[in-house]
C-alpha atoms as a PDB file:
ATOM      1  CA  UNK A   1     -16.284  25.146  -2.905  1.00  0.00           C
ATOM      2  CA  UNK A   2     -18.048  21.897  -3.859  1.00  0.00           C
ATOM      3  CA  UNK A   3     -19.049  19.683  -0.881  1.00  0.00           C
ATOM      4  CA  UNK A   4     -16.708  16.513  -2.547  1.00  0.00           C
ATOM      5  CA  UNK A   5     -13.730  19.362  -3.253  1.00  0.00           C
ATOM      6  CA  UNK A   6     -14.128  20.793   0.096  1.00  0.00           C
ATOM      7  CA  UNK A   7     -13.737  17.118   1.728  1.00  0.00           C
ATOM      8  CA  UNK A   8     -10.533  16.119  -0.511  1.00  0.00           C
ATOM      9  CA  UNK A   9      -8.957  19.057   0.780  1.00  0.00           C
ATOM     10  CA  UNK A  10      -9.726  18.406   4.046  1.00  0.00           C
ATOM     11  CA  UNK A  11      -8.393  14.928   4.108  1.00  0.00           C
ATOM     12  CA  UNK A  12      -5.280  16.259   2.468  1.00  0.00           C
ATOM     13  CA  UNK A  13      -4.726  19.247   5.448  1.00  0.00           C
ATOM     14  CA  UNK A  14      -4.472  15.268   7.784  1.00  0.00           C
ATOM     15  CA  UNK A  15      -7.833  16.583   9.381  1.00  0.00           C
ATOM     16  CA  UNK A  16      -9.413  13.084   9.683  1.00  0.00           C
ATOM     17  CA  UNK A  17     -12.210  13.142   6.914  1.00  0.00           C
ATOM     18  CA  UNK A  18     -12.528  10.146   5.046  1.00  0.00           C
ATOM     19  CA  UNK A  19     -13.407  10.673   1.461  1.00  0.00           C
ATOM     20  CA  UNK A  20     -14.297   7.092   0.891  1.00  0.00           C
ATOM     21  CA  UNK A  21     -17.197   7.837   2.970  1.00  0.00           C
ATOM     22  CA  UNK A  22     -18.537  10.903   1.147  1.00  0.00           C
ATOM     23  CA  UNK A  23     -19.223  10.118  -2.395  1.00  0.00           C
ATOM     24  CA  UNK A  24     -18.487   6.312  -4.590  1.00  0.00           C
ATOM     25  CA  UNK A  25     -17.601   8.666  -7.541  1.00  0.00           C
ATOM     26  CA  UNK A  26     -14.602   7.585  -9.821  1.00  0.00           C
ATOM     27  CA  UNK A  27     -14.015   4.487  -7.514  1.00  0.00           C
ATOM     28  CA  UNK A  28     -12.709   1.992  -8.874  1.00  0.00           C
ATOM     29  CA  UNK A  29     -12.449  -1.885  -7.882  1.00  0.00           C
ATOM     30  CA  UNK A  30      -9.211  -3.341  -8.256  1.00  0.00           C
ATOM     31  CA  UNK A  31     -10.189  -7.214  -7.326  1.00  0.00           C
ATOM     32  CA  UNK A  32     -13.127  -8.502  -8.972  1.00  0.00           C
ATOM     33  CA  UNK A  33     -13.947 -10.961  -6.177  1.00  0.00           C
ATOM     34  CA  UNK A  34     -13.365 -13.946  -8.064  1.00  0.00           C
ATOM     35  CA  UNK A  35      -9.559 -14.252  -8.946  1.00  0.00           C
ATOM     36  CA  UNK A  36      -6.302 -12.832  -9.242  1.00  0.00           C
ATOM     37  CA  UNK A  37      -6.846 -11.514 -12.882  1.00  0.00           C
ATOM     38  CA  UNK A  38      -4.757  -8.269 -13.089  1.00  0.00           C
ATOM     39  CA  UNK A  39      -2.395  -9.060 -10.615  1.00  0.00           C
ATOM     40  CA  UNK A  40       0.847 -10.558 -10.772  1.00  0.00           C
ATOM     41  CA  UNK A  41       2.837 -12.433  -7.979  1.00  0.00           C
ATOM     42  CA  UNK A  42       6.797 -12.393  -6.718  1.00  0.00           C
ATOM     43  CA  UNK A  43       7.843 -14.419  -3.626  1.00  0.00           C
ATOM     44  CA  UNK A  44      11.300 -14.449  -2.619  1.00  0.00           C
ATOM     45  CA  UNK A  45      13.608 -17.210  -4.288  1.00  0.00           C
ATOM     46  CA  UNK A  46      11.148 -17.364  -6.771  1.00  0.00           C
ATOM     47  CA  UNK A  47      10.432 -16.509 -10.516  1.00  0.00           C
ATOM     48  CA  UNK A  48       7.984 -13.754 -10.925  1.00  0.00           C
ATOM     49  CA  UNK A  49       4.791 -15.273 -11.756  1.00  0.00           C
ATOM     50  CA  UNK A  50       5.050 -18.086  -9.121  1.00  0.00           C
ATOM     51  CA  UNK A  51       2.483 -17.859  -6.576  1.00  0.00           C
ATOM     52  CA  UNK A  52       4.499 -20.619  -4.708  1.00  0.00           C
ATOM     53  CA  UNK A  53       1.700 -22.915  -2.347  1.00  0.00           C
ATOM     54  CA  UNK A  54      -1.256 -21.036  -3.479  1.00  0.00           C
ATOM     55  CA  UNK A  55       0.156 -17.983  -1.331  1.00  0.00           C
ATOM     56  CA  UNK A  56      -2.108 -15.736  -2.431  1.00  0.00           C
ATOM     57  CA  UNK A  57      -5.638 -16.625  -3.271  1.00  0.00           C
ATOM     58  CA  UNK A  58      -9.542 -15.757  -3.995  1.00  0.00           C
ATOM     59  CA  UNK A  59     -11.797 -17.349  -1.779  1.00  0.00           C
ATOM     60  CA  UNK A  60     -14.796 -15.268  -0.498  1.00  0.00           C
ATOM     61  CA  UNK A  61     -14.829 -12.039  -1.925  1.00  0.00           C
ATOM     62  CA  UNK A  62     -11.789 -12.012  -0.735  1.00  0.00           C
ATOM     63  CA  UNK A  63      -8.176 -11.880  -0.967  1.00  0.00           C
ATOM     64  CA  UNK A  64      -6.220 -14.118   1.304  1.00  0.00           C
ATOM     65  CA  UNK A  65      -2.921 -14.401   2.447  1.00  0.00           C
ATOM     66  CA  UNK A  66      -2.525 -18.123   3.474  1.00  0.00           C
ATOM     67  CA  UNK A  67       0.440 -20.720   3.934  1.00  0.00           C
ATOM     68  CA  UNK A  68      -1.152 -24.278   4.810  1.00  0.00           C
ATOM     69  CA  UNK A  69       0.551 -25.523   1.125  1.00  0.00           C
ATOM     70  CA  UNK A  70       4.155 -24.413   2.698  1.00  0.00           C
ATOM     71  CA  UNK A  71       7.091 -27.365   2.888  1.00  0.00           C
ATOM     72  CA  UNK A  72       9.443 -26.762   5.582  1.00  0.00           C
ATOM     73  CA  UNK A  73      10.306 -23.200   7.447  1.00  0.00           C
ATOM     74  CA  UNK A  74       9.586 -19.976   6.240  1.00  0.00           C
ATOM     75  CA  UNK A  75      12.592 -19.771   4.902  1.00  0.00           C
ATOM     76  CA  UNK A  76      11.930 -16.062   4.032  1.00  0.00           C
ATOM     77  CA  UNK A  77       9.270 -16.761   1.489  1.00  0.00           C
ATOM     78  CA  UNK A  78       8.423 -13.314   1.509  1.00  0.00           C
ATOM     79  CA  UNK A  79       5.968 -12.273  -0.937  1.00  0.00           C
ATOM     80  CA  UNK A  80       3.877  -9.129  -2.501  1.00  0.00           C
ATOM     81  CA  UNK A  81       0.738  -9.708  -5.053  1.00  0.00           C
ATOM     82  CA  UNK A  82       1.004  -6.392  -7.547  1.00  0.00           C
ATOM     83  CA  UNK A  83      -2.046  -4.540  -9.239  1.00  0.00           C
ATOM     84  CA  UNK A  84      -0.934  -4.635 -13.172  1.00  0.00           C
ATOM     85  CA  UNK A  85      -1.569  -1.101 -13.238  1.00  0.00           C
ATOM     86  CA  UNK A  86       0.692   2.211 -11.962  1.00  0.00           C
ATOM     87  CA  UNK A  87      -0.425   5.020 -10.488  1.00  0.00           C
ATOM     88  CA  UNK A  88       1.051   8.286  -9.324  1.00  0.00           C
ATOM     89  CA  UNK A  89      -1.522  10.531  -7.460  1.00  0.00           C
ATOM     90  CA  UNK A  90      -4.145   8.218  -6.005  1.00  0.00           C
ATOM     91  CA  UNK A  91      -7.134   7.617  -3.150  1.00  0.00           C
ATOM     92  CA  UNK A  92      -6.171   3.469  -1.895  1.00  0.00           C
ATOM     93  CA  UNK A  93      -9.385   2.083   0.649  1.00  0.00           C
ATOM     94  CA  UNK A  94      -9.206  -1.255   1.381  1.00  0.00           C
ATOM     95  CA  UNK A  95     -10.253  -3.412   4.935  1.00  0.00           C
ATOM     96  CA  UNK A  96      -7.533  -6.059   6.390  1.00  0.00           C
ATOM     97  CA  UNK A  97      -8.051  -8.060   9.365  1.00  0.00           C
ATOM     98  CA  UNK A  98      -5.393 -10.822  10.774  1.00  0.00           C
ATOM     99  CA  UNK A  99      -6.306 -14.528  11.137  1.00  0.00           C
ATOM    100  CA  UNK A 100      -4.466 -17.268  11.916  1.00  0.00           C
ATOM    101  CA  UNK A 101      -1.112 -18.236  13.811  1.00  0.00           C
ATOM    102  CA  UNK A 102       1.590 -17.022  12.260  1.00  0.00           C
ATOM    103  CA  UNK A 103       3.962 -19.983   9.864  1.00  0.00           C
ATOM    104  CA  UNK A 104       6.225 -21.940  11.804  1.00  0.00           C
ATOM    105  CA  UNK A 105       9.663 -20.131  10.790  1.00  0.00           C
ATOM    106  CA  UNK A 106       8.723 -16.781   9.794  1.00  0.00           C
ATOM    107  CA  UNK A 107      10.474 -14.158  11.585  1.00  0.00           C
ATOM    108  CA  UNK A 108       9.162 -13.086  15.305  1.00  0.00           C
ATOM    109  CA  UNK A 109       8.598  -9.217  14.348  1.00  0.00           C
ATOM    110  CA  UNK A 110       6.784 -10.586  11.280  1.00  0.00           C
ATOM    111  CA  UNK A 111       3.520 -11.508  13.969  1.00  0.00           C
ATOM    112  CA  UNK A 112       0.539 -10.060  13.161  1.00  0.00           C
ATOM    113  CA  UNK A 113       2.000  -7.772  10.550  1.00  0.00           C
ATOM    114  CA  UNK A 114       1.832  -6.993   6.846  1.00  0.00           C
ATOM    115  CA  UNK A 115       0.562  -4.466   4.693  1.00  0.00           C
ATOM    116  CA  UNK A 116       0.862  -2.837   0.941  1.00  0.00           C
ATOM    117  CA  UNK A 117       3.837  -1.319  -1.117  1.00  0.00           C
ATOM    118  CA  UNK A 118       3.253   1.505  -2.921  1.00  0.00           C
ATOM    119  CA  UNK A 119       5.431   3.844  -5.572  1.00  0.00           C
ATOM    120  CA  UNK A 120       7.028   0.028  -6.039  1.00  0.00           C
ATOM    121  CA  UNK A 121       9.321  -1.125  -8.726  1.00  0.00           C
ATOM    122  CA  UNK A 122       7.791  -3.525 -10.954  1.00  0.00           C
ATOM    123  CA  UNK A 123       8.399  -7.109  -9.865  1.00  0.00           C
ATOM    124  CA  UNK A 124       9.895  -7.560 -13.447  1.00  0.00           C
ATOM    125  CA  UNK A 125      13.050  -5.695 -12.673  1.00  0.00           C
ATOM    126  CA  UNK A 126      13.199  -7.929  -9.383  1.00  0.00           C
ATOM    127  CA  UNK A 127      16.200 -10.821  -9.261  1.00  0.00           C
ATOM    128  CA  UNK A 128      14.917 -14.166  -7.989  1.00  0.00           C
ATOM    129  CA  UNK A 129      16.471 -13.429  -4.670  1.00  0.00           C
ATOM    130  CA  UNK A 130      15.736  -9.874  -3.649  1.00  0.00           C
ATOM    131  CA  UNK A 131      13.399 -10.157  -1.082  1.00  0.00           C
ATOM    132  CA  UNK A 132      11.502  -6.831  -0.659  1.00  0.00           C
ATOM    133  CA  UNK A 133      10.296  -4.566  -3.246  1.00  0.00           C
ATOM    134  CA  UNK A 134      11.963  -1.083  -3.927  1.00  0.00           C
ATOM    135  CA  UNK A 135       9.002   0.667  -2.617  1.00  0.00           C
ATOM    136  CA  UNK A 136       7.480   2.262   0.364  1.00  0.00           C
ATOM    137  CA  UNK A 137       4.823   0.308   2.596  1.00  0.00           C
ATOM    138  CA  UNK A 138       1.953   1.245   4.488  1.00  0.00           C
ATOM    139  CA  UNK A 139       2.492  -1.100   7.200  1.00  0.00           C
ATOM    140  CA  UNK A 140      -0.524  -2.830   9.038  1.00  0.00           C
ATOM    141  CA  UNK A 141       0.000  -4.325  12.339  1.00  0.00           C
ATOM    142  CA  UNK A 142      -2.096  -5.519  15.397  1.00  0.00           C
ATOM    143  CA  UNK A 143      -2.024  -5.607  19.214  1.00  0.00           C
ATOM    144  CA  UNK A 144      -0.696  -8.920  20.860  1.00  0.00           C
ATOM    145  CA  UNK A 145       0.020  -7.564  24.159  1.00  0.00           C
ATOM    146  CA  UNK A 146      -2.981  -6.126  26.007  1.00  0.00           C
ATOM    147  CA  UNK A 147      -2.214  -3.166  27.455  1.00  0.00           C
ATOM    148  CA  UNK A 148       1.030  -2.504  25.299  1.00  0.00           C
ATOM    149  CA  UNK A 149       0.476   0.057  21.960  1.00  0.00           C
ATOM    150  CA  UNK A 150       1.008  -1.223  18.463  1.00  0.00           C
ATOM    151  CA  UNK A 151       0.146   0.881  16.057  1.00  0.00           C
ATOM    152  CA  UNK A 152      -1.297   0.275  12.956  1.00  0.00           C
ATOM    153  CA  UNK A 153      -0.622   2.353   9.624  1.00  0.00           C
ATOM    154  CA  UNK A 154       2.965   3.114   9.527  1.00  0.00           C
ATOM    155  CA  UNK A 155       5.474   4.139   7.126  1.00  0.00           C
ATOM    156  CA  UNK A 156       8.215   1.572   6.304  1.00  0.00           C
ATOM    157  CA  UNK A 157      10.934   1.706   3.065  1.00  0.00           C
ATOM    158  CA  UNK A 158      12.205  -0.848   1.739  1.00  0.00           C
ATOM    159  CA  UNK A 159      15.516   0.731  -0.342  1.00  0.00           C
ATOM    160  CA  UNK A 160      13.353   4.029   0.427  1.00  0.00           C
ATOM    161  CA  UNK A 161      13.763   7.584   2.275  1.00  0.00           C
ATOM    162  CA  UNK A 162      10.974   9.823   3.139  1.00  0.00           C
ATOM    163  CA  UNK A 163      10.669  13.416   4.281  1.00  0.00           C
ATOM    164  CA  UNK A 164       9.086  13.270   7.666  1.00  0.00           C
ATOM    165  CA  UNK A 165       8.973  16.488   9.888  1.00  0.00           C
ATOM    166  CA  UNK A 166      10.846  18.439   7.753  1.00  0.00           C
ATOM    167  CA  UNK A 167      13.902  16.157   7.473  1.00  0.00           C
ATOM    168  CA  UNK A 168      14.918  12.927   5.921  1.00  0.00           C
ATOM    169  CA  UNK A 169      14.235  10.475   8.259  1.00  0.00           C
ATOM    170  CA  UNK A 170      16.544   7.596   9.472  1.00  0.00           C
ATOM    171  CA  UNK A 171      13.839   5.075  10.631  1.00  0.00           C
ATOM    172  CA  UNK A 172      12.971   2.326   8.612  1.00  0.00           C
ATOM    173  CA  UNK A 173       9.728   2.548  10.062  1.00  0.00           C
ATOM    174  CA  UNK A 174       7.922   5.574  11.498  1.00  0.00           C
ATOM    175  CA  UNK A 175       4.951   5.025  13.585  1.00  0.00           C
ATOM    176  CA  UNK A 176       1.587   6.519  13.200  1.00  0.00           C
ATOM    177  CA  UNK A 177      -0.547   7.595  16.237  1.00  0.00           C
ATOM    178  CA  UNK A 178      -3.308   5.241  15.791  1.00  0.00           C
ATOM    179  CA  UNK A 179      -5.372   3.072  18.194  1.00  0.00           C
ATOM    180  CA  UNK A 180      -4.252  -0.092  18.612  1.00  0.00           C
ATOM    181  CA  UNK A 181      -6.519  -3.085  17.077  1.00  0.00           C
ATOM    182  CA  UNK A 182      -6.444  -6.405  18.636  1.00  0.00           C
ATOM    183  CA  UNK A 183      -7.991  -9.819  17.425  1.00  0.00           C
ATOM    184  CA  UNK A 184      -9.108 -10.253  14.195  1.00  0.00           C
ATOM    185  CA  UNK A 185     -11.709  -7.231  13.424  1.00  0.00           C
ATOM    186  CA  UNK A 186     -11.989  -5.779  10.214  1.00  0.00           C
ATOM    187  CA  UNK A 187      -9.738  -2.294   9.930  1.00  0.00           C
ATOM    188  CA  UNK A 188      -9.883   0.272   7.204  1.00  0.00           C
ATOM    189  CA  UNK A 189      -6.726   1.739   5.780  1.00  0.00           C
ATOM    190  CA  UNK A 190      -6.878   4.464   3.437  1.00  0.00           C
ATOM    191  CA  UNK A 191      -3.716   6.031   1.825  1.00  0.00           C
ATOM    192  CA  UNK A 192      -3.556   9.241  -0.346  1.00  0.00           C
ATOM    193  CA  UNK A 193      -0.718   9.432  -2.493  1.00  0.00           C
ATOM    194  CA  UNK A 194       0.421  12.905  -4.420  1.00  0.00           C
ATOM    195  CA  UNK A 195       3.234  11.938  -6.680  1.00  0.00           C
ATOM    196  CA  UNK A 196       6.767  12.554  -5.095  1.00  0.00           C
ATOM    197  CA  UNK A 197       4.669  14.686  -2.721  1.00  0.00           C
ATOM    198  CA  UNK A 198       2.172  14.527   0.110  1.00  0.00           C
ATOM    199  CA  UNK A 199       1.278  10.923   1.395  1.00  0.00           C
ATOM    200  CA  UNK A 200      -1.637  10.422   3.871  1.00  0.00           C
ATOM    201  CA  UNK A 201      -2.117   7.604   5.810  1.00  0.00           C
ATOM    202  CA  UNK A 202      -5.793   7.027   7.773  1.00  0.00           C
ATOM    203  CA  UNK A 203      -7.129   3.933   9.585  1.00  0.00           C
ATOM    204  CA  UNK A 204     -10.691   4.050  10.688  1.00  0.00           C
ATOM    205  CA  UNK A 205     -11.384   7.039   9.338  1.00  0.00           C
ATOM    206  CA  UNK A 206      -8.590   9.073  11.099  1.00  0.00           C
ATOM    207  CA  UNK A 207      -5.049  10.872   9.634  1.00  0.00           C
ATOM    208  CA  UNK A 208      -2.518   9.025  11.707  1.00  0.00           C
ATOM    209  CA  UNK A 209       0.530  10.168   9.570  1.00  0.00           C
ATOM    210  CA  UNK A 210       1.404  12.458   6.776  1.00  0.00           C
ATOM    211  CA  UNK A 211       4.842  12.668   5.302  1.00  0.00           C
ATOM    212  CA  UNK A 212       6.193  14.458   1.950  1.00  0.00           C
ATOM    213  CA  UNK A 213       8.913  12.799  -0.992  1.00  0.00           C
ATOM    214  CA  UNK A 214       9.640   9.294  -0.757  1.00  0.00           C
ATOM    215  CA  UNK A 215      12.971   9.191  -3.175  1.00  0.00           C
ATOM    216  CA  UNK A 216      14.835   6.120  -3.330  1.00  0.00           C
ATOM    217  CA  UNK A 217      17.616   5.564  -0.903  1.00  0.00           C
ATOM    218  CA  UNK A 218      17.991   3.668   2.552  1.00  0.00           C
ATOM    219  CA  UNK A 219      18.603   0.326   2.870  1.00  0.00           C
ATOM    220  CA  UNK A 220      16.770  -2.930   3.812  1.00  0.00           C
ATOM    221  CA  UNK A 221      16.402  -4.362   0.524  1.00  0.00           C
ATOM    222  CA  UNK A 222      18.832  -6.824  -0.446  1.00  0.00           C
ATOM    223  CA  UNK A 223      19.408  -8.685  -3.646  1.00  0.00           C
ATOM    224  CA  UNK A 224      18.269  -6.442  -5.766  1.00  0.00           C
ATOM    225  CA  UNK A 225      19.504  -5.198  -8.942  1.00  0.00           C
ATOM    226  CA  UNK A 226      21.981  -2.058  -8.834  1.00  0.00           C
ATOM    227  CA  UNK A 227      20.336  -0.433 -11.790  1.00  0.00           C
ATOM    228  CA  UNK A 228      17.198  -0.331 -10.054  1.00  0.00           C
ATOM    229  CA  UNK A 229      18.607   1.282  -6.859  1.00  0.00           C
ATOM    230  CA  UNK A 230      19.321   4.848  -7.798  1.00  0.00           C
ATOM    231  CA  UNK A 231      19.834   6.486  -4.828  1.00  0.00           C
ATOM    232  CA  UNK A 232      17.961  10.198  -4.319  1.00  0.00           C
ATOM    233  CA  UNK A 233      15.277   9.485  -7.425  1.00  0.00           C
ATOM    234  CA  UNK A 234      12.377  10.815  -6.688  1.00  0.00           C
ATOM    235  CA  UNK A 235       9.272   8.081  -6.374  1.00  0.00           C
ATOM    236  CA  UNK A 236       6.658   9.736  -8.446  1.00  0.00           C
ATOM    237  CA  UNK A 237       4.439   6.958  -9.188  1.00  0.00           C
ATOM    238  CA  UNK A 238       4.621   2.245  -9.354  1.00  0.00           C
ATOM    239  CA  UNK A 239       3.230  -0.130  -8.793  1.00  0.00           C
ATOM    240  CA  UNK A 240       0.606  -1.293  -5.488  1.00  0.00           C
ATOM    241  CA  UNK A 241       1.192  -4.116  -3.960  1.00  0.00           C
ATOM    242  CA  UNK A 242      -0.486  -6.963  -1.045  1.00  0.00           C
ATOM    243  CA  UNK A 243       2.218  -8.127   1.303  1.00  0.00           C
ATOM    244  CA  UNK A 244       2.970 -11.459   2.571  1.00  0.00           C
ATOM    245  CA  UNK A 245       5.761 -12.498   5.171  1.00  0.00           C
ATOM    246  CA  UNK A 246       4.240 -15.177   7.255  1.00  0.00           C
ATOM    247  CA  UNK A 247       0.809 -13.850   8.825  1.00  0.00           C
ATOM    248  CA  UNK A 248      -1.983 -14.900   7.781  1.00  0.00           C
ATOM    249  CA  UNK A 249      -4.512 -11.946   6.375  1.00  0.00           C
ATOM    250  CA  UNK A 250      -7.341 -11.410   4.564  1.00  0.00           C
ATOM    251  CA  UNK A 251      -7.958  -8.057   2.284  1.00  0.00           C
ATOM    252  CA  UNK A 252     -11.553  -6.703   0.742  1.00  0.00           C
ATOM    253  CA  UNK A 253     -13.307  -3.892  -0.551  1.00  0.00           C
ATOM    254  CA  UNK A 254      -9.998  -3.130  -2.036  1.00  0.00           C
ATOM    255  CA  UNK A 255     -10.817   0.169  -4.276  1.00  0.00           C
ATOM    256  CA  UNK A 256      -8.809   3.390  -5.565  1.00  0.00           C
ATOM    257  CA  UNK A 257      -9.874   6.555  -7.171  1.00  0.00           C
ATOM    258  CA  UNK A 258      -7.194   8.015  -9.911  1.00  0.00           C
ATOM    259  CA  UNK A 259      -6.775  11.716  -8.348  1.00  0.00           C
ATOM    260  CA  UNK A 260      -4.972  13.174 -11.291  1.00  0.00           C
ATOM    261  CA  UNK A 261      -6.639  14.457 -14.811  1.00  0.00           C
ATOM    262  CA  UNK A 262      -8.348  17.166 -16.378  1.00  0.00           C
ATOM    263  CA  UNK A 263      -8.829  20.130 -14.081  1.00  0.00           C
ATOM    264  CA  UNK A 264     -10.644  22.538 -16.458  1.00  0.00           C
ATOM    265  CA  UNK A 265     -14.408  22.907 -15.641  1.00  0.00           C
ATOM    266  CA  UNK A 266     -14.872  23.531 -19.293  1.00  0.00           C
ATOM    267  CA  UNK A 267     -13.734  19.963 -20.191  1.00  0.00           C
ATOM    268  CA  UNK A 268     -16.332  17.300 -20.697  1.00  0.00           C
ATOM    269  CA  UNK A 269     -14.107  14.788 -18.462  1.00  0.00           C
ATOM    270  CA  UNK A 270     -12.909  17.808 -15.766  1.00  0.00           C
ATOM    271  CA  UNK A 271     -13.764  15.659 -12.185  1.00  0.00           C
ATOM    272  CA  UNK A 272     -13.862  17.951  -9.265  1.00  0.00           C
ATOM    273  CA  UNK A 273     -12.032  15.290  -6.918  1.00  0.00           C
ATOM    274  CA  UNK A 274      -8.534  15.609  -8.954  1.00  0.00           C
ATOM    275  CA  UNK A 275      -5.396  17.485  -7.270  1.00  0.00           C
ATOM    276  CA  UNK A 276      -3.140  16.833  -9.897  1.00  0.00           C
ATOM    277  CA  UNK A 277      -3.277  18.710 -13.096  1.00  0.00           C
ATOM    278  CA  UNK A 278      -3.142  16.515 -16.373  1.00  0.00           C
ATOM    279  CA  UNK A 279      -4.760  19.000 -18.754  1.00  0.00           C
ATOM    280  CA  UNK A 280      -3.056  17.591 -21.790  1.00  0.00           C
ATOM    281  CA  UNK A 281      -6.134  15.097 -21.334  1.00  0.00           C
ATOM    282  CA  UNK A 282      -8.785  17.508 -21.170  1.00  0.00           C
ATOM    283  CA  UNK A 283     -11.510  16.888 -23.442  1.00  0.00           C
ATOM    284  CA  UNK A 284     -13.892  19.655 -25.388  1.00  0.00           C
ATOM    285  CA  UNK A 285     -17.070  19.117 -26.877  1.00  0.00           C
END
């Protein structure tokens, strides 16, 4: 087996390899450093398209989460900057750290924490006041108690359900066994995404959780348009999306590597780091 093969399948078995650190091939950057082009914004109570007080913004290489153009409270502003693009099977590396005091208003559980929506339902099927995302999050968080665990890289769903140990699980959000990371240092999340299958989530290099067929279901989301809620669906590929709910955060380095495609070695396009077959693609000489 090929060293790149061997390491996907590593990753995959929730050993703790990183693949973003053993080869750049088929990466892809998903922010070209300079704007938002290729992304599209939806805050709650607002039309898609509105990046309401310059929520979400370039500056620095960078995409930041900021609020300093907010009137008034919170008032549950909550918001989520999508990549244009779908995917279903998928390698997501990006860095986050936390900065800032969190916007007068915003709810207390919303300190220090944010994250991205993946498998999500296209903010164009979203009414003006739904405020999350049909989707299912891997949810970033960081220490404010010294001493006290918080986890980083958990599982949340929004109008979701996910297979975890075998079962359905009840939680809105399951924890992952990560280290807890205080102040504002930079932290790598990676998530590996299989279709309606096997999701992987690793921070810093490490599996902290692994869980199998988010399907839509649950609750949390409200607003939302009953069409778009089919309960027991599978979720077998959307959109990605940045969150925003009050913390201030910064995001970089945000790449992702298409795992699914031509998996004959006699194609001209076969890549050895795909899992999911898509042969109808392959290409012959």
């Amino acid at each position: 087996m090929k060293k790149g093969m061997a390491t996907v399948f590593l990753v995959l078995l929730g050993c703790g390899a990183s693949l973003s650190q053993q080869t750049n091939d088929g990466w892809k950057n998903m922010f070209n450093g300079t704007n938002l082009e290729g992304w599209t914004t939806k805050i709650h109570h607002y039309e898609v398209d509105d990046n309401y007080g310059d929520t979400f913004r370039a500056e620095d290489g960078m995409i930041k989460v900021r609020y300093d153009n907010y009137e008034g409270q919170f008032n549950d502003r909550f918001g989520h900057l999508y990549y244009d693009r779908p995917y279903s099977d998928f390698h997501l590396v990006m860095e986050y750290r936390f900065v800032g005091e969190l916007f007068p208003g915003a709810p207390e559980y919303t300190l220090k924490n944010s994250g991205i929506m993946f498998h999500s339902q296209d903010p164009r099927t979203m009414l003006k006041e739904q405020d999350w995302p049909i989707s299912v999050e891997m949810q970033f968080l960081a220490g404010i108690e010294e001493g006290k665990k918080r986890p980083t890289g958990n599982m949340c769903s929004p109008g979701t359900d996910v297979v975890y140990q075998g079962k359905i699980d009840a939680r809105h959000c399951i924890n992952s066994s990560s280290d807890t990371y205080f102040g504002d240092q930079w932290v790598t999340a990676e998530l590996i995404v299989l279709h309606d299958s096997l999701v992987t989530h690793i921070i810093n290099g490490k599996t902290v959780l692994q869980y199998t067929k988010p399907q839509i279901g649950g609750g949390v989301v409200n607003g939302y348009d009953p069409k778009q809620k089919v309960d027991g669906k599978p979720l077998k590929e959307g959109l990605i999306a940045l969150q925003s709910e009050g913390q201030p955060i910064d995001f970089r380095n945000i790449k992702i590597r298409n795992l699914k495609g031509c998996m004959d070695p006699k194609a001209i396009n076969y890549k050895t780091y795909y899992k999911v077959a898509d042969n109808n693609s392959c290409e012959y000489k």
